[in-house]
Protein backbone atom coordinates (compact mmCIF):
# COMPACT_ATOMS: atom_id res chain seq x y z
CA UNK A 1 68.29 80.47 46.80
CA UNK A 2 68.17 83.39 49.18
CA UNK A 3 70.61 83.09 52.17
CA UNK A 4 70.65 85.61 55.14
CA UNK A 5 72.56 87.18 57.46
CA UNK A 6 71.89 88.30 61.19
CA UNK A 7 73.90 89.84 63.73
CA UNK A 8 77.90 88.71 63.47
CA UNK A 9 77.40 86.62 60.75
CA UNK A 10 75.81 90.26 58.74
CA UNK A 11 78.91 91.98 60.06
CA UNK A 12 81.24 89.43 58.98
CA UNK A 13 80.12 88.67 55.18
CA UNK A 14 79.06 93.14 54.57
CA UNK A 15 75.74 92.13 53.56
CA UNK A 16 72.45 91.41 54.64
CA UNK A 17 71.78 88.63 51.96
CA UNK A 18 73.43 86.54 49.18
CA UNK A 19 71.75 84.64 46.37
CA UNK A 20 73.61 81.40 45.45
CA UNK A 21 72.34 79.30 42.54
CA UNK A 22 71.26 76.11 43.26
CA UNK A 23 73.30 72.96 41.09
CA UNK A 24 70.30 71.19 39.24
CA UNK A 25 66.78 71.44 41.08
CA UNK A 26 67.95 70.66 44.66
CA UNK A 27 71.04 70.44 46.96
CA UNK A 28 71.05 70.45 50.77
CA UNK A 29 71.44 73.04 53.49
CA UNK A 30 75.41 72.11 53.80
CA UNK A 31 76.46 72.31 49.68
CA UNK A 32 74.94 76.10 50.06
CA UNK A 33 76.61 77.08 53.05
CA UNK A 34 79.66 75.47 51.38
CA UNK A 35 78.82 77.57 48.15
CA UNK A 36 77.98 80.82 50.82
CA UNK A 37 81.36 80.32 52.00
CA UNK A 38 83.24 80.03 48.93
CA UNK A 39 81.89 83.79 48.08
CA UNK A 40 82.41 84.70 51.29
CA UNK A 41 85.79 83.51 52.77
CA UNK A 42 85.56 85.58 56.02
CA UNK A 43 82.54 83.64 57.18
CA UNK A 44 84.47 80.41 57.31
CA UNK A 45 85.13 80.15 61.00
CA UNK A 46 81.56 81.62 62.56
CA UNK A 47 79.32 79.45 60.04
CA UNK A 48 79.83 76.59 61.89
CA UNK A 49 78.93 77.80 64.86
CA UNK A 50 75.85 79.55 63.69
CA UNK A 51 72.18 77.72 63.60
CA UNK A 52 70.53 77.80 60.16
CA UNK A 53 66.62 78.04 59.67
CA UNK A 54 65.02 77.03 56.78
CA UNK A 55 62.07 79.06 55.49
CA UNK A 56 61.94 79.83 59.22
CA UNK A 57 62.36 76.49 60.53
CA UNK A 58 65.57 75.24 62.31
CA UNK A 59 67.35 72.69 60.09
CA UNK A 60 70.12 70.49 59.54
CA UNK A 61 73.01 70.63 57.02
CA UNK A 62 71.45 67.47 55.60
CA UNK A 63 67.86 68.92 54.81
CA UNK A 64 66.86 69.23 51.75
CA UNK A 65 66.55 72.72 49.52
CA UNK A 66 64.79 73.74 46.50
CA UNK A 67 64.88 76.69 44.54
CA UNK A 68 63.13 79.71 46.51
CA UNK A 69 63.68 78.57 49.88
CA UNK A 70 65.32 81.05 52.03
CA UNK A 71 67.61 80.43 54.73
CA UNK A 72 69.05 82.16 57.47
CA UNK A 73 72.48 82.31 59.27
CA UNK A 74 72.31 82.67 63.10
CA UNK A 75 74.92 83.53 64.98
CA UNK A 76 75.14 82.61 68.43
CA UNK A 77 74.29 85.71 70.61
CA UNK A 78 74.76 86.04 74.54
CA UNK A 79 73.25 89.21 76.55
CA UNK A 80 70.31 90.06 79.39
């Protein structure tokens, strides 16, 4: 599965993108962030604050994921 980074959350983890292996054919949105977070210690305190779209739909930690899904990491974001 594909996971992305914007803004902070980019800064944060040093990359754009991560690819975390899924455990059998499906998890949910909350055992990859778990997993993202695990690689990535430093984005322990901002992930929960971020939203998270899935395949470009805002989601829940409890959706569902399958392998090739992509989702995103949002940070919050404040300006005019």
């Amino acid at each position: 599965m594909h996971v992305l980074f914007f803004a902070k959350a980019r800064v944060v983890a040093g990359t754009s993108h991560v690819d975390v292996p899924l455990e059998g054919a499906s998890g949910t949105v909350g055992s990859v962030m778990a997993d993202v977070v695990r690689q990535l210690p430093a984005l322990e305190s901002l992930v929960p604050r971020c939203r998270l779209a899935l395949n470009e739909e805002y989601c829940d930690t409890a959706d569902a994921v399958k392998p090739g899904d992509v989702l995103a990491c949002i940070p919050p974001v404040s300006g005019g």
